[in-house]
PDB file of N, CA and C in Angstrom:
ATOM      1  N   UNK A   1       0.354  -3.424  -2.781  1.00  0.00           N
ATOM      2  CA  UNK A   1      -0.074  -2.073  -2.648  1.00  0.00           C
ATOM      3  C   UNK A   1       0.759  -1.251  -3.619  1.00  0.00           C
ATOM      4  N   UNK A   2       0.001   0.012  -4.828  1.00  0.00           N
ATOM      5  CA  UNK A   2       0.956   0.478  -5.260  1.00  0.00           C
ATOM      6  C   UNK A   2       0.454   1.726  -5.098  1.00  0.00           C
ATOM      7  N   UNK A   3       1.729   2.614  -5.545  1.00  0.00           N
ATOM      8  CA  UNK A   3       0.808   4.753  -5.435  1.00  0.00           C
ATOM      9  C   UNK A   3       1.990   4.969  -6.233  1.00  0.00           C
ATOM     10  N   UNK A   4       1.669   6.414  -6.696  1.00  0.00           N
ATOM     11  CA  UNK A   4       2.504   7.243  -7.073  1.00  0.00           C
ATOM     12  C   UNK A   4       2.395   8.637  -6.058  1.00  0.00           C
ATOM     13  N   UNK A   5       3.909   8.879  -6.423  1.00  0.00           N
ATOM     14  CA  UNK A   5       3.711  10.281  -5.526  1.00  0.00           C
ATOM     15  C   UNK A   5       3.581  11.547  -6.752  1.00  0.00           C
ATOM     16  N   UNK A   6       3.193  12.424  -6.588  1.00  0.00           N
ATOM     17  CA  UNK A   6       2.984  13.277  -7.773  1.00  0.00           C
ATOM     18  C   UNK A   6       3.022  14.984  -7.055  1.00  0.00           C
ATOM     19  N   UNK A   7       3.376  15.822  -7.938  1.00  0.00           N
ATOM     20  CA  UNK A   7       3.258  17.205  -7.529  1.00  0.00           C
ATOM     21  C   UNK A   7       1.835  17.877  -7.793  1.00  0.00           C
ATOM     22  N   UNK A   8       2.047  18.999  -7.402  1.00  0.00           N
ATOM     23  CA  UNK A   8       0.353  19.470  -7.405  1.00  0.00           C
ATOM     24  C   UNK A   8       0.216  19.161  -9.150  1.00  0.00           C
ATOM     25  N   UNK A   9       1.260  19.739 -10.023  1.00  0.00           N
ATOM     26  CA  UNK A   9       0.747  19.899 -11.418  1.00  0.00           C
ATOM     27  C   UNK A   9       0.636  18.594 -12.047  1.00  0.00           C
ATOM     28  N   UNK A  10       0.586  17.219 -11.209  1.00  0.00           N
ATOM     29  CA  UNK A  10       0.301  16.224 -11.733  1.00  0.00           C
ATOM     30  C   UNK A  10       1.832  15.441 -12.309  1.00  0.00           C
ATOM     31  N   UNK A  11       2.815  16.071 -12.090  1.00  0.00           N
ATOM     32  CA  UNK A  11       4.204  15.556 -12.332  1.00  0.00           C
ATOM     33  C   UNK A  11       4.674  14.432 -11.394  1.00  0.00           C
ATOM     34  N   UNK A  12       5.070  13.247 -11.885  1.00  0.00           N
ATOM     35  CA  UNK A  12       5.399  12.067 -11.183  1.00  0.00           C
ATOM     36  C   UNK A  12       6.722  12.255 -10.539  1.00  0.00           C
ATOM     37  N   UNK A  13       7.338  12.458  -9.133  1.00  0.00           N
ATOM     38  CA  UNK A  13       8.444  12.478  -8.427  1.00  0.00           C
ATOM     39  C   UNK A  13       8.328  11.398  -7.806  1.00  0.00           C
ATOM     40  N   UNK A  14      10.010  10.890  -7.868  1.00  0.00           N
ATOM     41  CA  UNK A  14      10.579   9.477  -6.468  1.00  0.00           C
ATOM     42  C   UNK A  14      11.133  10.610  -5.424  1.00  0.00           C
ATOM     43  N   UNK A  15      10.787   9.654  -4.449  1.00  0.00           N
ATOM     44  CA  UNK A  15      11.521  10.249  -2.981  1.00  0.00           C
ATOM     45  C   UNK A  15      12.432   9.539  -2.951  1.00  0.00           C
ATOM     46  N   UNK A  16      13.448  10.879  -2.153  1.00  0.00           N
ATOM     47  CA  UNK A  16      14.939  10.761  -1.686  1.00  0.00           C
ATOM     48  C   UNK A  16      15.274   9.351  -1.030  1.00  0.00           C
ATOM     49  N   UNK A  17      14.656   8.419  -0.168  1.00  0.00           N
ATOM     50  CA  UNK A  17      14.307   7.856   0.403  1.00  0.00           C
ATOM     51  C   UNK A  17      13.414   6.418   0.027  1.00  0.00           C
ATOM     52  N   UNK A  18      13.387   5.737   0.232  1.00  0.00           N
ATOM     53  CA  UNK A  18      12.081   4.613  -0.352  1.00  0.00           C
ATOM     54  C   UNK A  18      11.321   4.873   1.139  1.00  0.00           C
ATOM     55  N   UNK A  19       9.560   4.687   0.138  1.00  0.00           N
ATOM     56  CA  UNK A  19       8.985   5.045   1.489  1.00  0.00           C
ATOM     57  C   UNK A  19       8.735   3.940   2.618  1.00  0.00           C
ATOM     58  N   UNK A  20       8.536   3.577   3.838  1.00  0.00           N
ATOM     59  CA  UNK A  20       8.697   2.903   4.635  1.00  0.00           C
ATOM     60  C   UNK A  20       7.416   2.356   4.984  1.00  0.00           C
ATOM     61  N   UNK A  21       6.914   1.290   4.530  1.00  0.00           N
ATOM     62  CA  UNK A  21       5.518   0.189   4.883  1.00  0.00           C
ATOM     63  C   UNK A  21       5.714   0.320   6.591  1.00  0.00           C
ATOM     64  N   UNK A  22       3.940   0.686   6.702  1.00  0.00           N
ATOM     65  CA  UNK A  22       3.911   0.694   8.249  1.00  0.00           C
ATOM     66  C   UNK A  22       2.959  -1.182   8.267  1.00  0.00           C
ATOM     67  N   UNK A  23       3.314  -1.568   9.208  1.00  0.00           N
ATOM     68  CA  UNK A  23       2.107  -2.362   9.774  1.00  0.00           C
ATOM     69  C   UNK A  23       1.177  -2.397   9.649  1.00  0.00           C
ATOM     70  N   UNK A  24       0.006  -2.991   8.957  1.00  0.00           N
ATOM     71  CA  UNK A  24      -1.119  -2.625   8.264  1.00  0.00           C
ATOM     72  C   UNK A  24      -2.214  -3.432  10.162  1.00  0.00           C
ATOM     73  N   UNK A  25      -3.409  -2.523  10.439  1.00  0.00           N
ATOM     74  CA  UNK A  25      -4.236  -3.084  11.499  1.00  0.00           C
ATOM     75  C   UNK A  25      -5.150  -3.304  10.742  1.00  0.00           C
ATOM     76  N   UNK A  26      -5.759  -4.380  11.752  1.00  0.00           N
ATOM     77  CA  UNK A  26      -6.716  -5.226  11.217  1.00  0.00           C
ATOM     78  C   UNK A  26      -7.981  -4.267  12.143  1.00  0.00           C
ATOM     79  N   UNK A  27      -8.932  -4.404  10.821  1.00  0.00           N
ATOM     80  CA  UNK A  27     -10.183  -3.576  12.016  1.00  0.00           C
ATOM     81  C   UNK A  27     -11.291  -4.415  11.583  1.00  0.00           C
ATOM     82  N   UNK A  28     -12.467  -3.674  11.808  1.00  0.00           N
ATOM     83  CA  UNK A  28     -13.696  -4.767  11.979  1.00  0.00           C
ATOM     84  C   UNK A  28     -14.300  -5.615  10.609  1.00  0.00           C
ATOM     85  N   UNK A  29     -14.811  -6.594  11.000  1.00  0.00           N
ATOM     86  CA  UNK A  29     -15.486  -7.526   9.771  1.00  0.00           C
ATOM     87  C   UNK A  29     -16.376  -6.923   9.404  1.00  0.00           C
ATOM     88  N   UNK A  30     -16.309  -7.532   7.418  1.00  0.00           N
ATOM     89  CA  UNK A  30     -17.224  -6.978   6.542  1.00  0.00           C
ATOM     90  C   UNK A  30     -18.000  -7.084   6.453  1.00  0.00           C
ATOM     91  N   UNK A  31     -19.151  -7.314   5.884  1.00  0.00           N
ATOM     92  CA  UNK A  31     -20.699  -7.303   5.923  1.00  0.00           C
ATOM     93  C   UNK A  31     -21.173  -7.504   4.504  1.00  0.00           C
ATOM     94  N   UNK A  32     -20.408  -6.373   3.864  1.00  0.00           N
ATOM     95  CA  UNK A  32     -20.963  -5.995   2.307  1.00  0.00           C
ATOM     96  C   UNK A  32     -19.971  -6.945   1.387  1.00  0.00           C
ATOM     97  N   UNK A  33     -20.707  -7.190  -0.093  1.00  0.00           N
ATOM     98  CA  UNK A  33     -19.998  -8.025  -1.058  1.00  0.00           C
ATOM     99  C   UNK A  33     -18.403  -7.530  -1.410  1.00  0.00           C
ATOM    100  N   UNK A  34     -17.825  -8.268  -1.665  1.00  0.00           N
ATOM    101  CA  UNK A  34     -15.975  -7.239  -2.224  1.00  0.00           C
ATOM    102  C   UNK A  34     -16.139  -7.711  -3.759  1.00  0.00           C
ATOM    103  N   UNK A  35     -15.492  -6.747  -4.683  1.00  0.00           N
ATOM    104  CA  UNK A  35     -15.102  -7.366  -5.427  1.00  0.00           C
ATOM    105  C   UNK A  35     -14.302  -8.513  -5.596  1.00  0.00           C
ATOM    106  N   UNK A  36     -14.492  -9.675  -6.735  1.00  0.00           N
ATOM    107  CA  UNK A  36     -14.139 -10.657  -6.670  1.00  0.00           C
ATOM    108  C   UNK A  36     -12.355 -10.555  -7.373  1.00  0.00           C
ATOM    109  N   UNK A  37     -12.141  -9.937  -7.696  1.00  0.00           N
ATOM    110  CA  UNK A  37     -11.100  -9.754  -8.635  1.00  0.00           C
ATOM    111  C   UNK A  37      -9.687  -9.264  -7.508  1.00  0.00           C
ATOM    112  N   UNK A  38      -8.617 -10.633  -7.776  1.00  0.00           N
ATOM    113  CA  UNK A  38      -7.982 -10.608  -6.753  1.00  0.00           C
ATOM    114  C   UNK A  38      -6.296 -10.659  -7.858  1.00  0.00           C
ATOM    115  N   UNK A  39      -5.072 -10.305  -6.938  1.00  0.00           N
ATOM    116  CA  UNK A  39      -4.190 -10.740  -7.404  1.00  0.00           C
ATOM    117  C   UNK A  39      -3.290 -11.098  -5.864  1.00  0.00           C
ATOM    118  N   UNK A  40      -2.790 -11.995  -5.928  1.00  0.00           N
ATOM    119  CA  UNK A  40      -2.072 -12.952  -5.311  1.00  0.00           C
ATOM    120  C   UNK A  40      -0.577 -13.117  -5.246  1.00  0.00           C
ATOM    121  N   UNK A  41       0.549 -12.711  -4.144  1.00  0.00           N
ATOM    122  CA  UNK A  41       1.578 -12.597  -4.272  1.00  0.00           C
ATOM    123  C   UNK A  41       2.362 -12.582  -3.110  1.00  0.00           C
ATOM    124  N   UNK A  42       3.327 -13.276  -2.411  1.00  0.00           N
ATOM    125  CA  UNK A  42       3.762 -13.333  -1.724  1.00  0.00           C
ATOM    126  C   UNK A  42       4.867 -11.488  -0.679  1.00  0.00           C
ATOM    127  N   UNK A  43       4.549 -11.855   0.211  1.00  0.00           N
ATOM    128  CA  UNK A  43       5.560 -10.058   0.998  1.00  0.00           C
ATOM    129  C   UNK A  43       6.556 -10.358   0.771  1.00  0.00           C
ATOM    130  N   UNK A  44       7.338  -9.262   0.402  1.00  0.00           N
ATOM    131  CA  UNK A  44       8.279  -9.043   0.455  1.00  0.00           C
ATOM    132  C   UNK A  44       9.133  -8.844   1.623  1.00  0.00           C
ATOM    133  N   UNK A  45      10.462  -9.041   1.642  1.00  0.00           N
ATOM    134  CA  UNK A  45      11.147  -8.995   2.371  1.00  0.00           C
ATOM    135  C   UNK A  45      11.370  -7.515   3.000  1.00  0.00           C
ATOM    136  N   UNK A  46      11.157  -6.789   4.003  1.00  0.00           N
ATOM    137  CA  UNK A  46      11.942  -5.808   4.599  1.00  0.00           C
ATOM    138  C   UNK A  46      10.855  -5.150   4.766  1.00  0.00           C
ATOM    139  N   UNK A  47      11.032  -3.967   4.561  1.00  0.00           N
ATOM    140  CA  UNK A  47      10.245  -2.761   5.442  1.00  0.00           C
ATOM    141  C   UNK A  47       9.540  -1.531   4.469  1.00  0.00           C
ATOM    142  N   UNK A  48      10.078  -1.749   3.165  1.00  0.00           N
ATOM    143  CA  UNK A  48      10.071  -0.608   2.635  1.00  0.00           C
ATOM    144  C   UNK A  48       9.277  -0.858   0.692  1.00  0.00           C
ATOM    145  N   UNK A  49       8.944   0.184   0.711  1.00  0.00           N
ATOM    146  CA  UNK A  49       8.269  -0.515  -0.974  1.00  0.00           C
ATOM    147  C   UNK A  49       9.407  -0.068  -1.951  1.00  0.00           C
ATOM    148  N   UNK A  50       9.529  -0.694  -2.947  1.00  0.00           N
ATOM    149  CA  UNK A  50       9.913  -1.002  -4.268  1.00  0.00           C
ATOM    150  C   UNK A  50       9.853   0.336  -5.022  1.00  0.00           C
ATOM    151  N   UNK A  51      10.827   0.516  -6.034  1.00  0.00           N
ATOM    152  CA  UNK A  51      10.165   1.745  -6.611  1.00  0.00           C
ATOM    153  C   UNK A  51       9.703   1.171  -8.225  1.00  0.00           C
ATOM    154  N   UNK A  52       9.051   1.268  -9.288  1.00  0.00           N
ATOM    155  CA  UNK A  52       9.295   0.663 -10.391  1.00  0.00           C
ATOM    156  C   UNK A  52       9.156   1.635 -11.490  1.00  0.00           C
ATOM    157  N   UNK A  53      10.565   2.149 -11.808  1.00  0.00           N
ATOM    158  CA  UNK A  53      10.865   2.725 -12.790  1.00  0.00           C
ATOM    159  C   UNK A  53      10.025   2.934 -14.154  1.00  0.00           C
ATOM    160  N   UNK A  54       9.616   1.901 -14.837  1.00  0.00           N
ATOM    161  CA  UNK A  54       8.801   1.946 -16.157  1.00  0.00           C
ATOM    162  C   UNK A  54       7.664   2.291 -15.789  1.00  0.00           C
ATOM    163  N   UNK A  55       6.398   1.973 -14.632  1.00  0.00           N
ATOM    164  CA  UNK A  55       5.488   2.027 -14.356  1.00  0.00           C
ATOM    165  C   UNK A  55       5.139   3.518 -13.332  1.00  0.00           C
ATOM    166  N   UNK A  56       6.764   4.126 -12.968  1.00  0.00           N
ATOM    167  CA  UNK A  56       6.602   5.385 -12.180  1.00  0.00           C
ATOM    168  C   UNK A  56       5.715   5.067 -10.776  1.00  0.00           C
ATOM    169  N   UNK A  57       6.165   4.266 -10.059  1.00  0.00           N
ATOM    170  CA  UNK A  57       5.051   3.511  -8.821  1.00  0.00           C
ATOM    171  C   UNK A  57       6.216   3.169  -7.836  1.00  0.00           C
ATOM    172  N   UNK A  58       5.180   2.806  -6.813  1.00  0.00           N
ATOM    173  CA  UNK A  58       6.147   2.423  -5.520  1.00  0.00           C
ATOM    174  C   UNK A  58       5.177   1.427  -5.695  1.00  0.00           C
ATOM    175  N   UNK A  59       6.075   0.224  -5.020  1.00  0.00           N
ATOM    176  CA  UNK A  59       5.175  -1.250  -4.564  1.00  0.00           C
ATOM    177  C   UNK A  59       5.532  -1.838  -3.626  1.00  0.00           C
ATOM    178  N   UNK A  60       4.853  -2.544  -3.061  1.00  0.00           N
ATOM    179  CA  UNK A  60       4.933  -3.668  -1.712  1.00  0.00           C
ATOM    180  C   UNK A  60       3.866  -4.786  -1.995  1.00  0.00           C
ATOM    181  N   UNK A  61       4.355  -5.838  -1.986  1.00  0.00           N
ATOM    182  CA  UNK A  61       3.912  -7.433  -2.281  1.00  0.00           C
ATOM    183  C   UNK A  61       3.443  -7.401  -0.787  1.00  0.00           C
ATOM    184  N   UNK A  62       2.140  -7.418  -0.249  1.00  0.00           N
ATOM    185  CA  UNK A  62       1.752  -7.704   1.241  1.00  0.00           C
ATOM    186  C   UNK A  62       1.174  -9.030   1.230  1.00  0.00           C
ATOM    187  N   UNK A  63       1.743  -9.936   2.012  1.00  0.00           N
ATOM    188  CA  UNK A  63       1.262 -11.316   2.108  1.00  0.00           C
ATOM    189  C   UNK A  63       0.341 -11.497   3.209  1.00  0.00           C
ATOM    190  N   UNK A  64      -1.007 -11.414   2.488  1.00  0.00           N
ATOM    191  CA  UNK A  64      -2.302 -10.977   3.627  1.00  0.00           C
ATOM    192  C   UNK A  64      -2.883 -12.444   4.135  1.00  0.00           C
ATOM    193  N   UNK A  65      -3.004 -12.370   5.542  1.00  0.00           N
ATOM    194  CA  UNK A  65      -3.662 -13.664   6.032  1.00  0.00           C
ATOM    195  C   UNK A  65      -5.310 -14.003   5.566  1.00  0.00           C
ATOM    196  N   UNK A  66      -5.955 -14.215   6.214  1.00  0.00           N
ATOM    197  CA  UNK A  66      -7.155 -14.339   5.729  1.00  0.00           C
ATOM    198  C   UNK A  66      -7.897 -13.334   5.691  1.00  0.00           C
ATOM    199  N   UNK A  67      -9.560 -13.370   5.025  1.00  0.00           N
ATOM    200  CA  UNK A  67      -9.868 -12.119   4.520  1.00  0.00           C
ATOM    201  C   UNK A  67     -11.039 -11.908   5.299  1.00  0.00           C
ATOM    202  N   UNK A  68     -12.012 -10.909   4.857  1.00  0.00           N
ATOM    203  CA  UNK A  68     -13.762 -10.987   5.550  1.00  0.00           C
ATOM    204  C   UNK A  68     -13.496  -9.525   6.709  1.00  0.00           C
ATOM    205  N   UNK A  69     -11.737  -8.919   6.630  1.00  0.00           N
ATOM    206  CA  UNK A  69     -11.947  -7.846   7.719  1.00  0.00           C
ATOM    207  C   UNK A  69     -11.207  -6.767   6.750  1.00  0.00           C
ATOM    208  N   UNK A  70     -11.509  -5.671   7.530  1.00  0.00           N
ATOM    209  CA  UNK A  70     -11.138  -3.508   6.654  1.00  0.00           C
ATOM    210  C   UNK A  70      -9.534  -4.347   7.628  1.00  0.00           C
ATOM    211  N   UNK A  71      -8.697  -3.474   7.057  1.00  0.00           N
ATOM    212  CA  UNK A  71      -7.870  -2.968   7.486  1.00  0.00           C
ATOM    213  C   UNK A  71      -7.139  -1.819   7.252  1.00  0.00           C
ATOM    214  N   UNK A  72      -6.194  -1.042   8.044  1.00  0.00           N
ATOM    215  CA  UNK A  72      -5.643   0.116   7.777  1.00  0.00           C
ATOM    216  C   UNK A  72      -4.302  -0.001   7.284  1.00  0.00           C
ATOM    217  N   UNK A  73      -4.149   0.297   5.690  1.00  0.00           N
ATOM    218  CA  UNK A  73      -2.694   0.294   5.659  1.00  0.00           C
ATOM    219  C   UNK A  73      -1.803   1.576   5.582  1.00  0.00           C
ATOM    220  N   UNK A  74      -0.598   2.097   5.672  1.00  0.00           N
ATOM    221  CA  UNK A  74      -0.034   3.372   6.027  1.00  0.00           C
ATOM    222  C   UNK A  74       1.522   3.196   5.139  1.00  0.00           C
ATOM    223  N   UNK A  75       1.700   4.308   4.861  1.00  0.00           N
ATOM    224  CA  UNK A  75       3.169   4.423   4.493  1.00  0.00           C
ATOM    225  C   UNK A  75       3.422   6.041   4.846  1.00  0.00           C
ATOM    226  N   UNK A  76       5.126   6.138   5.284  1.00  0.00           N
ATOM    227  CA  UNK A  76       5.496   6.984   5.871  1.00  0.00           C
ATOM    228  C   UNK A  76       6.807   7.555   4.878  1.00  0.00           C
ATOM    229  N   UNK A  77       6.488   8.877   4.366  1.00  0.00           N
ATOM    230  CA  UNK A  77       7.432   9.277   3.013  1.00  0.00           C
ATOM    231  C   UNK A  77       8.576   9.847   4.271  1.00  0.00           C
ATOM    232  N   UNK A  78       9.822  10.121   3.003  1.00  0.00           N
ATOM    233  CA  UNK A  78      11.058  10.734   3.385  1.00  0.00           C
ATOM    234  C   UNK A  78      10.800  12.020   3.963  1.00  0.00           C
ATOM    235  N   UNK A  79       9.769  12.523   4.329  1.00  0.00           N
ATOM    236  CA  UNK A  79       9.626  13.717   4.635  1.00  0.00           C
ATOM    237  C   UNK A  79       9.023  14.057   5.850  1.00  0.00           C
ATOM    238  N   UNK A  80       9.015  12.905   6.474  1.00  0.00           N
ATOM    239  CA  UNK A  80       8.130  12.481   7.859  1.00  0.00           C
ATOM    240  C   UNK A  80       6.554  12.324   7.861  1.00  0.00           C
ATOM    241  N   UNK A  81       5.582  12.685   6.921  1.00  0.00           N
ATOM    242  CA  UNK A  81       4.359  12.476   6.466  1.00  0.00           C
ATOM    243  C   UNK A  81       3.677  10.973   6.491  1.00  0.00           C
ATOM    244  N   UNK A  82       3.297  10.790   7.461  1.00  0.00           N
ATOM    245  CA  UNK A  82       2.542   9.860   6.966  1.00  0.00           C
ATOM    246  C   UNK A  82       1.099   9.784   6.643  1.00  0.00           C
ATOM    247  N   UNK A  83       0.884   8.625   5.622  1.00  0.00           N
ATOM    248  CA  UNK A  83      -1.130   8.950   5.329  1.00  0.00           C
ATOM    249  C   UNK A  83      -1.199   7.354   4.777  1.00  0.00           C
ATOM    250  N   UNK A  84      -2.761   7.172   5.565  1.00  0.00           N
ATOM    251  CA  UNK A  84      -3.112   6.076   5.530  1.00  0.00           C
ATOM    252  C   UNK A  84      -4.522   5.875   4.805  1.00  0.00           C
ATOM    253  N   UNK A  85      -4.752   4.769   4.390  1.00  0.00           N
ATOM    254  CA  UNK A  85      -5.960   4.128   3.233  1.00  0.00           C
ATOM    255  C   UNK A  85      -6.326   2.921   4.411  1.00  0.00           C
ATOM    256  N   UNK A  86      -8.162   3.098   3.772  1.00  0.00           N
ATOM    257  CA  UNK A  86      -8.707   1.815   4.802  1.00  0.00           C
ATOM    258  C   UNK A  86      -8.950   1.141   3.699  1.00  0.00           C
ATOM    259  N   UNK A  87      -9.038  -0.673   3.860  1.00  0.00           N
ATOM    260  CA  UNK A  87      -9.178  -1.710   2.232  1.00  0.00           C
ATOM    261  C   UNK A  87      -9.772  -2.762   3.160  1.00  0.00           C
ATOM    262  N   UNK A  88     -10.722  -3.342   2.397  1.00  0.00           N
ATOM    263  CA  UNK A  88     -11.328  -4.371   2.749  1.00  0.00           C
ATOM    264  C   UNK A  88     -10.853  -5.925   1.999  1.00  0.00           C
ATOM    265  N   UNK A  89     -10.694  -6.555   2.756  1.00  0.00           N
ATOM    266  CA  UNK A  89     -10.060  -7.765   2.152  1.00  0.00           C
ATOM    267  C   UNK A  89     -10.931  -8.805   2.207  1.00  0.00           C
ATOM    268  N   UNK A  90     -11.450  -9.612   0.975  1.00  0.00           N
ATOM    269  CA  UNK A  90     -11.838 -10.642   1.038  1.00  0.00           C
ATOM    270  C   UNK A  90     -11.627 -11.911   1.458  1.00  0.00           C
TER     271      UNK A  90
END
């Protein structure tokens, strides 16, 4: 999973903080085609995403079990905010 955090004027900021990977839920099975185009990578250790300097991004390696269901994934910034994305996994 990667994001940037950005200001309204489109300026790339890191938080004080690394932001904190919530538990991603599993919700209902897919139906419709996914794109086929996958990349593959083992989780990382701990709780929290990565920041990567050259690329201006936060990351987390999620080591996803099997696919065919949406799930909800969430991250929670230094600022108490959290906001979540629904992704369908093949």
């Amino acid at each position: 999973m990667k994001f940037q955090l950005k200001k309204a004027d489109g300026t790339v900021v890191q938080a004080t903080t690394a932001p904190v990977w919530l538990t991603p839920v599993k919700g209902s099975s897919m139906s419709l085609p996914v794109d086929e185009t996958a990349y593959t990578a083992s989780g990382d250790s701990g709780s929290t995403y990565r920041y990567d300097a050259t690329a201006q991004q936060y990351i987390y390696n999620w080591k996803t079990g099997t696919g065919g269901n949406y799930y909800r994934i969430g991250v929670t910034l230094d600022d108490g905010q959290t906001y979540y994305v629904n992704i369908g996994l093949r």
